[in-house]
Protein backbone atom coordinates (compact mmCIF):
# COMPACT_ATOMS: atom_id res chain seq x y z
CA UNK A 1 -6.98 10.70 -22.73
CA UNK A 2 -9.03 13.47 -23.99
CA UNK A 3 -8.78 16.97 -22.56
CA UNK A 4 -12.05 16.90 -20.97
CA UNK A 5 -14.18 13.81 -19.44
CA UNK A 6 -16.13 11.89 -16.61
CA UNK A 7 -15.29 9.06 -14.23
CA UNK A 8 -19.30 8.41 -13.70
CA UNK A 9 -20.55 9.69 -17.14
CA UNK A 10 -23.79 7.57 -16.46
CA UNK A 11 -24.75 9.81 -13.15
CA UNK A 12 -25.19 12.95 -16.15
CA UNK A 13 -28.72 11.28 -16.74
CA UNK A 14 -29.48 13.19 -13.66
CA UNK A 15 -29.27 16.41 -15.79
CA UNK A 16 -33.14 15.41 -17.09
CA UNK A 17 -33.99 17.25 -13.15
CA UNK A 18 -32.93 20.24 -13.88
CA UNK A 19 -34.53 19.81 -17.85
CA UNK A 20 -37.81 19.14 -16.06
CA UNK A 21 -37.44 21.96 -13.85
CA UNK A 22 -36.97 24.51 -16.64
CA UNK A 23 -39.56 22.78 -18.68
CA UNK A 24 -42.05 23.12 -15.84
CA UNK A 25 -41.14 27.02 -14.89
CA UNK A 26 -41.84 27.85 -18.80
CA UNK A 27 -45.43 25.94 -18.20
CA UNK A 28 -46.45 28.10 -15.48
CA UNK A 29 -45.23 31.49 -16.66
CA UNK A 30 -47.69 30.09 -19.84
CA UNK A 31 -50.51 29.23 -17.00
CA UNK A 32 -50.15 32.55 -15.50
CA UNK A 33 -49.92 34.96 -18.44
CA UNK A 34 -53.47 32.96 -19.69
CA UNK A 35 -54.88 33.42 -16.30
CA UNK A 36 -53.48 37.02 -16.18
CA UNK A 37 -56.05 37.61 -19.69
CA UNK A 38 -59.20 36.54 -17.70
CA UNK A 39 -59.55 39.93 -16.27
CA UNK A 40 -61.22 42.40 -18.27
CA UNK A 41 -60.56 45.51 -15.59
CA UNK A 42 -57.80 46.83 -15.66
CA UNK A 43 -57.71 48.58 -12.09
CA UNK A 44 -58.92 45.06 -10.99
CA UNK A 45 -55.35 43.32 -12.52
CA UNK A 46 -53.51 45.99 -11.37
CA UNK A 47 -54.73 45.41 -7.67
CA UNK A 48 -54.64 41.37 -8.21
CA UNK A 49 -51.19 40.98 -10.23
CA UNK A 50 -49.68 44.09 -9.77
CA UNK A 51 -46.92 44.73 -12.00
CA UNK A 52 -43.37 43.48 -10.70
CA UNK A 53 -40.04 43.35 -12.52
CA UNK A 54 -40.59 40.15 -14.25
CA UNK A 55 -36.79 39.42 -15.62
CA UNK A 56 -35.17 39.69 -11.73
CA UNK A 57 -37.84 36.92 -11.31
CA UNK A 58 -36.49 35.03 -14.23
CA UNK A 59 -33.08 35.92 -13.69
CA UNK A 60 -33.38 33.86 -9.61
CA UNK A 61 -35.21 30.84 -11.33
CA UNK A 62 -32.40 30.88 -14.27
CA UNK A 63 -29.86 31.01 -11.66
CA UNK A 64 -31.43 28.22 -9.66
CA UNK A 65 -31.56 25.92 -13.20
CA UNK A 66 -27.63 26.25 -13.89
CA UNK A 67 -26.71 25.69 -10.30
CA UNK A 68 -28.67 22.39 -10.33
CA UNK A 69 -27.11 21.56 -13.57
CA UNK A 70 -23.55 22.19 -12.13
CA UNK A 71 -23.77 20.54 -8.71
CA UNK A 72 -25.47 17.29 -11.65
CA UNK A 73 -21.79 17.84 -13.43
CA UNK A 74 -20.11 17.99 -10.35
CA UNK A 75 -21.89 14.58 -9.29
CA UNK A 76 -20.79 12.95 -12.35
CA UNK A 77 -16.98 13.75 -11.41
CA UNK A 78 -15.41 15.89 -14.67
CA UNK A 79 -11.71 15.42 -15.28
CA UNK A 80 -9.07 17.49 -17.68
CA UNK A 81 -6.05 15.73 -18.72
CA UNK A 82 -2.66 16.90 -17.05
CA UNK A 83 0.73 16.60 -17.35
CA UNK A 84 2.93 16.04 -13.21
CA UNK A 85 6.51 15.47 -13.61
CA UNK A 86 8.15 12.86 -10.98
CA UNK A 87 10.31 14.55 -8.54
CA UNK A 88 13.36 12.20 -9.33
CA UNK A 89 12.66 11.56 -13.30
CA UNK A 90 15.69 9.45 -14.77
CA UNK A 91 16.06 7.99 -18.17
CA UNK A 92 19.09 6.10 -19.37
CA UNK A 93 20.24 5.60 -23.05
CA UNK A 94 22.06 2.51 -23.38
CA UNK A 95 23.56 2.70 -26.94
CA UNK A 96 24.81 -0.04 -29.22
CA UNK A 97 28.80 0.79 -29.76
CA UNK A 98 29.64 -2.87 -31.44
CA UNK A 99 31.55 -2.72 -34.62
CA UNK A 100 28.24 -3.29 -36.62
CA UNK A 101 27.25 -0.11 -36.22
CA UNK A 102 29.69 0.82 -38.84
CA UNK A 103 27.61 -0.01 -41.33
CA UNK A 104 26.81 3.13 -43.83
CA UNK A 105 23.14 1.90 -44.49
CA UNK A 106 22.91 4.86 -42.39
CA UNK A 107 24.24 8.09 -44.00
CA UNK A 108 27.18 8.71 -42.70
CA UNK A 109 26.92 5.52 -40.68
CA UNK A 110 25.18 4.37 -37.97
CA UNK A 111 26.94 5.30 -34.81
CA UNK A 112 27.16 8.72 -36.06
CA UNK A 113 23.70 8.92 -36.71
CA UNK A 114 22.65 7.17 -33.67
CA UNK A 115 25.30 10.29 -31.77
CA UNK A 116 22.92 13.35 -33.87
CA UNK A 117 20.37 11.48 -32.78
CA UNK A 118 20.62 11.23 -28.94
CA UNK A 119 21.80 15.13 -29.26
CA UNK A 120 18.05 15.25 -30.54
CA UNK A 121 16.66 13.44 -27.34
CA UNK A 122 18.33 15.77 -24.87
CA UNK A 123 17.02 19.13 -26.80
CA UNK A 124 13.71 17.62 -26.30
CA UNK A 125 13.38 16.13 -22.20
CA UNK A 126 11.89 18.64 -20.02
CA UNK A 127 14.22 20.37 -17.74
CA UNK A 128 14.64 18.64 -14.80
CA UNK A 129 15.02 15.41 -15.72
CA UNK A 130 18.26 13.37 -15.14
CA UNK A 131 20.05 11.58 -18.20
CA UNK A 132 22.53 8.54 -17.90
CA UNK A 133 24.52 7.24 -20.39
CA UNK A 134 25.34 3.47 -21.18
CA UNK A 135 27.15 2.25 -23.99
CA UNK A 136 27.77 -1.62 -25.08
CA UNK A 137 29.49 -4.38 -27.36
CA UNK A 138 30.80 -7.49 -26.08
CA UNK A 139 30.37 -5.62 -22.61
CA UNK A 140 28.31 -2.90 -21.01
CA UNK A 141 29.99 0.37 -19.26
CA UNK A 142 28.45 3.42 -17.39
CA UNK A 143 29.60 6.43 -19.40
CA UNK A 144 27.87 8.80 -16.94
CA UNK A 145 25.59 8.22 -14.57
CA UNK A 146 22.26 10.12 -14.31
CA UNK A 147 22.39 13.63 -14.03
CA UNK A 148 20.88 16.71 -14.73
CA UNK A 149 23.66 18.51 -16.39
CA UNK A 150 22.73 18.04 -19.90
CA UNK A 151 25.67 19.75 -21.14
CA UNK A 152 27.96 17.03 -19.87
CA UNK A 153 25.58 14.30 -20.86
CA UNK A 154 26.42 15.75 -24.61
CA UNK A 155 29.91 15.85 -24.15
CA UNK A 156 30.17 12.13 -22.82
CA UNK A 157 27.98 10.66 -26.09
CA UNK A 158 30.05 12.85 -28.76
CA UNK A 159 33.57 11.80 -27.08
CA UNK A 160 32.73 8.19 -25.82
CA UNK A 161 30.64 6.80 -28.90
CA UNK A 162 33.08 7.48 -31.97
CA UNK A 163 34.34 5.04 -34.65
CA UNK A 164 37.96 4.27 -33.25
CA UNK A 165 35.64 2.69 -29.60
CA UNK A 166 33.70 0.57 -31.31
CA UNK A 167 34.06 -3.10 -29.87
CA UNK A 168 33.19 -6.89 -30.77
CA UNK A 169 29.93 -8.31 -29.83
CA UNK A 170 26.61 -7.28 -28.37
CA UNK A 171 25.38 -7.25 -24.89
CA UNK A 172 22.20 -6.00 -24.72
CA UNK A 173 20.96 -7.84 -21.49
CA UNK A 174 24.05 -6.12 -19.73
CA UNK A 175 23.36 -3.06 -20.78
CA UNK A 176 19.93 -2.86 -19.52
CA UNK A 177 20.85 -4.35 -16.26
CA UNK A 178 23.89 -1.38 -15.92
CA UNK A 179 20.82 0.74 -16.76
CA UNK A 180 18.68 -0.96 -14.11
CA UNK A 181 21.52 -0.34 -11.31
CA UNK A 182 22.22 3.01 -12.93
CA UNK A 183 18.26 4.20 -11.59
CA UNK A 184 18.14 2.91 -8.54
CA UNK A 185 21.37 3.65 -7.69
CA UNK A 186 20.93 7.40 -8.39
CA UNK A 187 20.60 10.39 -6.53
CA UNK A 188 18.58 13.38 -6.68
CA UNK A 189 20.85 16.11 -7.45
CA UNK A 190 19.22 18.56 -5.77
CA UNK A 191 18.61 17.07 -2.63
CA UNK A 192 21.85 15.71 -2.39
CA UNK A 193 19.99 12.07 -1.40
CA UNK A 194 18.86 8.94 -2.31
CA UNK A 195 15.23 9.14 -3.52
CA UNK A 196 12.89 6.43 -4.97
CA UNK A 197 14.12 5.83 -8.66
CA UNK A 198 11.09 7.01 -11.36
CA UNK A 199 12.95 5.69 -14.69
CA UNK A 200 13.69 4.87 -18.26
CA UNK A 201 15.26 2.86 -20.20
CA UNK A 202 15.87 3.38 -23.55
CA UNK A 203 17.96 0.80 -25.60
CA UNK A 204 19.31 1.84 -29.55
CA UNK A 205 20.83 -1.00 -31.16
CA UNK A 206 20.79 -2.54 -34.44
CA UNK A 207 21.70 -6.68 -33.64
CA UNK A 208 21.37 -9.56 -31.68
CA UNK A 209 22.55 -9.66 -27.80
CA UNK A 210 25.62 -12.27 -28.47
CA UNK A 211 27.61 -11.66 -25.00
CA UNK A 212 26.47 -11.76 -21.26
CA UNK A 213 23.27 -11.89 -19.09
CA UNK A 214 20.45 -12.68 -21.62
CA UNK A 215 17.58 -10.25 -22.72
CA UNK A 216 14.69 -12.30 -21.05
CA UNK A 217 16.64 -12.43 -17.80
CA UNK A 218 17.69 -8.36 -18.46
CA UNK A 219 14.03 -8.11 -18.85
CA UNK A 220 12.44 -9.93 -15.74
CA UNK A 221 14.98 -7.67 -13.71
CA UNK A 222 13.72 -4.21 -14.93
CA UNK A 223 9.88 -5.53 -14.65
CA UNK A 224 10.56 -6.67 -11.41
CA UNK A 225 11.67 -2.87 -10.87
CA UNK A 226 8.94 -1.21 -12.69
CA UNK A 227 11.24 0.34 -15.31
CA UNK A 228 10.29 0.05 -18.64
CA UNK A 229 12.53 -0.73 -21.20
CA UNK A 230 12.07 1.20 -24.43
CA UNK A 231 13.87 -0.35 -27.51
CA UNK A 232 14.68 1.60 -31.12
CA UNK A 233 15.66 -1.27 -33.83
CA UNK A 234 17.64 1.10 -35.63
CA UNK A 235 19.58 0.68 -39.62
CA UNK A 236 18.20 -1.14 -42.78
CA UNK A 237 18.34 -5.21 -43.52
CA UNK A 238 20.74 -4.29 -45.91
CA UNK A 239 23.66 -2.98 -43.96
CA UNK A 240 26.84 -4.34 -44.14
CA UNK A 241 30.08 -3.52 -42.64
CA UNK A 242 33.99 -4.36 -43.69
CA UNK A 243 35.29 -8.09 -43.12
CA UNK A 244 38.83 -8.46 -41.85
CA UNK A 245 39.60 -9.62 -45.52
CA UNK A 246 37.80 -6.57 -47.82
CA UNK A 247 34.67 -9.11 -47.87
CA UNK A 248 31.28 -7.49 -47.04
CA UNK A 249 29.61 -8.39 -44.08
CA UNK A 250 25.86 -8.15 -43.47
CA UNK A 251 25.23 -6.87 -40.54
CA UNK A 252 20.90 -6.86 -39.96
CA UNK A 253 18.88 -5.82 -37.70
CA UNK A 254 16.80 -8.34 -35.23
CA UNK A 255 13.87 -6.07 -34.40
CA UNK A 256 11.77 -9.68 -33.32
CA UNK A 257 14.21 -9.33 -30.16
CA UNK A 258 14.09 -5.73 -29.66
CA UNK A 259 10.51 -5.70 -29.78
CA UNK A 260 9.86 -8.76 -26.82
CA UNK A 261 12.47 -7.09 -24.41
CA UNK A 262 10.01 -3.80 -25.44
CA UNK A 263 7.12 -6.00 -24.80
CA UNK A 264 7.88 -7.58 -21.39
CA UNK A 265 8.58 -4.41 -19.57
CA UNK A 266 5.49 -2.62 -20.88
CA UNK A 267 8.09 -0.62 -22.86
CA UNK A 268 7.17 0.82 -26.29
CA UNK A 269 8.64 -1.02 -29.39
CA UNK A 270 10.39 1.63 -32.33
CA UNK A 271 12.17 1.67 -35.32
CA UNK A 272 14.25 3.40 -37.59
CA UNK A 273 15.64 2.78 -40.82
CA UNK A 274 17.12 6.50 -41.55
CA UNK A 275 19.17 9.07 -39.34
CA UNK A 276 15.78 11.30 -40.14
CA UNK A 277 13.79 8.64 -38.78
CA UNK A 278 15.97 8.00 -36.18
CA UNK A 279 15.86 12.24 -35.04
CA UNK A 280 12.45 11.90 -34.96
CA UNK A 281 11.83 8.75 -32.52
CA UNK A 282 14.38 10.46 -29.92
CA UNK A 283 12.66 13.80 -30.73
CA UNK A 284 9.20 12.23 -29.59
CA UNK A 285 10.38 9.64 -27.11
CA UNK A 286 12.27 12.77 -25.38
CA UNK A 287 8.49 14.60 -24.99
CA UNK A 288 7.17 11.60 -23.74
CA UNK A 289 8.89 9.25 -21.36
CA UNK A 290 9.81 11.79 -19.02
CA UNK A 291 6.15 12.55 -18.44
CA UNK A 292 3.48 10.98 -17.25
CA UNK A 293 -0.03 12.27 -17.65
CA UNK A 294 -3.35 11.72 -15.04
CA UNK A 295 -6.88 12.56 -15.01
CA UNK A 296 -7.55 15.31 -12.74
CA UNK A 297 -10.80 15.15 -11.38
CA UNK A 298 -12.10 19.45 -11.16
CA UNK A 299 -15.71 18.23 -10.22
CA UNK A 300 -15.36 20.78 -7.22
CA UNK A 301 -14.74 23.96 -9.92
CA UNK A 302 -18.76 22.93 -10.66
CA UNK A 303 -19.65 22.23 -7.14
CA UNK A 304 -17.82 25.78 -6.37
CA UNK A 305 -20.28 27.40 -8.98
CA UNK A 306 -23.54 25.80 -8.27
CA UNK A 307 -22.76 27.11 -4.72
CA UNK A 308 -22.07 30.54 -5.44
CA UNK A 309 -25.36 30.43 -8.15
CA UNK A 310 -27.48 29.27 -5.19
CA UNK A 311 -26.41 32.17 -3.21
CA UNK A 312 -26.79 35.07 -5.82
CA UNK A 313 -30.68 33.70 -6.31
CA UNK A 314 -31.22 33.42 -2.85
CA UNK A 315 -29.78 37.26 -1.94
CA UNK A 316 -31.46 38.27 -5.18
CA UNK A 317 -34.23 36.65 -4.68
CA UNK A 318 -34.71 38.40 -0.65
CA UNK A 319 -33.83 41.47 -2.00
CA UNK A 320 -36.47 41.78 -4.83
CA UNK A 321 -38.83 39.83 -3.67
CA UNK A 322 -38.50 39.42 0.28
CA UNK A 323 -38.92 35.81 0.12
CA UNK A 324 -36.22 32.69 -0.93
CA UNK A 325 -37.35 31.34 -4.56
C-alpha cells in the first residue's frame, strides 16, 4: 500500500464545511471593513469600532478552521503503512539435492549456486526470525529444524548440500509436507514453548517431483495450514548433467509445476536462470516473507490536534476577547 491513505476517503467531502466557513469569515471581515468606511468622524469610529488587535482575532478563527479540518481528516480514518513482525516467524528452505542439480548451466553448478544463494537469504531475514532447513531427492530429510541461530543454519546448508550427497529422484511433495510438520511442530526459542506456527515455505528446485506424496496433495496440506508455499524454478532449459555412460543428459526445468504448487497456496511464483539471479530472489524473498505489512489507522493523531486547536482558540479567544469565538 502507499505510505499514506484513507479507509472512508469519500467522508473527506466533508472538508467543503470548513471551506465554507473560511470563505464566509473572509466575507464578513470584507462587510465590516466597508461598513467601518461609512463613518466620516473619526472620534465617532473610534467610540463605535474601537480599535482591537485584529490578528489575535484572526489567529482564534484560523485556529477554529484547521481544527474543523482535522477532526474532517480524522472522520475519514487516515492510515500509514507499517511493517509488525509475528512473534513466532518461521520460514523453511526446502532445497532440491537430486543429482540434476549437477548440471553446470549454472556457473559453477547448480547446487553450489543454489548453497551462495541461501547464504544470501539468511544475510537478508530480519533478526528474529527462525530458519529450517529441508533438503530432497528421491526422499525428503530435516537438516535442522527451525531456529534462530543463523550461524548454525549456515553451517548445516554448506556441509549437508555438497556434490558427493546428491541423490536420485525428486520429491518435492515430501519436502513441503517435512516443511509443513517442520512449522507447526516448532517452538519458540525464547519462550521455551509451543506457540502458534506463523510460516514459510520456500521450495528451490530445478525438476519434476518423480518420488512420494504428490505436489497437489503437498499443496492442499499447507493451504489447509495457511502456509504459503513459495517456489524458485531455478537453472536454464539447457542444462545437462553426466549419464552413467559419458552421454549428456538434459536435465530441464518444469517451472509449469513449480508455479501451480506457488499458485494454490497463495505463494509467490520465481525464477532464476543465473546464480546472480538466483542471489537476488533469496536477497528479496529474505526482506519480504518474514514480514507482513498493515494499514495503521492514526485518525486519532488528527482528532488529538483538532482537540488541542479548539482549546488554544477558546483560552485565546477568553483571554483577548472575554468571550468563546
Amino acid at each position: 500500500m502507499n505510505d499514506f491513505g484513507f479507509l472512508s476517503p469519500a467522508r473527506l467531502a466533508l472538508l467543503v464545511l470548513p471551506m465554507a466557513l473560511g470563505l464566509g469569515y473572509l466575507l464578513l471581515q470584507a462587510r465590516r471593513r466597508r461598513y467601518a468606511l461609512r463613518f466620516t468622524t473619526l472620534d465617532l469610529l473610534d467610540q463605535v469600532a474601537p480599535d482591537r488587535p485584529g490578528w489575535r482575532r484572526h489567529l482564534t478563527a484560523l485556529g477554529l478552521l484547521v481544527a474543523v479540518m482535522a477532526a474532517t481528516i480524522a472522520f475519514a480514518r487516515p492510515v500509514i503503512a507499517g511493517e509488525t513482525y509475528e512473534s513466532v516467524q518461521l520460514v523453511v528452505l526446502a532445497i532440491d539435492t537430486s543429482v540434476s542439480m549437477e548440471a553446470d548451466d549454472v556457473s559453477p553448478s547448480r547446487v553450489e549456486a543454489a548453497r551462495k544463494a541461501a547464504g544470501v537469504f539468511l544475510d537478508t531475514v530480519p533478526e528474529g526470525a527462525a530458519i529450517g532447513v529441508v533438503g530432497f531427492d528421491g526422499m525428503a530429510r530435516q537438516l535442522i529444524a527451525p531456529t534462530t541461530n543463523l550461524e548454525a543454519v549456515r553451517r548445516i546448508i554448506d556441509s549437508a548440500i555438497v556434490r558427493s550427497k546428491l541423490g536420485e529422484g525428486t520429491a518435492i511433495g515430501e519436502a513441503v509436507f517435512l516443511g509443513i510438520d517442520a512449522i507447526e511442530t516448532s517452538v519458540d526459542p525464547d519462550a521455551g514453548t509451543q506457540g502458534e506456527a506463523v510460516g514459510t515455505i520456500v521450495v528451490l528446485s530445478d525438476g519434476d517431483s518423480t518420488s512420494g506424496r504428490s505436489n497437489d496433495d503437498a499443496a492442499t496440506a499447507a493451504r489447509r495450514a495457511g502456509i504459503p508455499v513459495h517456489t524458485i524454478a531455478f537453472g536454464a532449459k539447457s542444462g545437462t548433467i553426466s549419464g552413467p555412460f559419458g552421454q549428456r543428459i538434459e536435465v530441464p526445468v518444469n517451472k509449469a509445476a513449480l508455479e501451480k504448487i506457488a499458485r494454490q497456496t497463495d505463494g509467490r511464483s520465481l525464477s532464476a536462470a543465473t546464480a546472480e539471479q538466483l542471489s537476488q530472489v533469496y536477497e528479496d524473498l529474505g526482506r519480504t516473507v518474514t514480514v507482513e505489512t498493515e494499514s495503521i489507522e492514526v485518525g486519532d493523531w488528527f482528532a488529538g490536534a483538532a482537540l488541542l486547536l479548539l482549546g488554544l482558540a477558546g483560552l485565546g479567544s477568553l483571554a483577548w476577547f472575554g468571550r468563546l469565538p
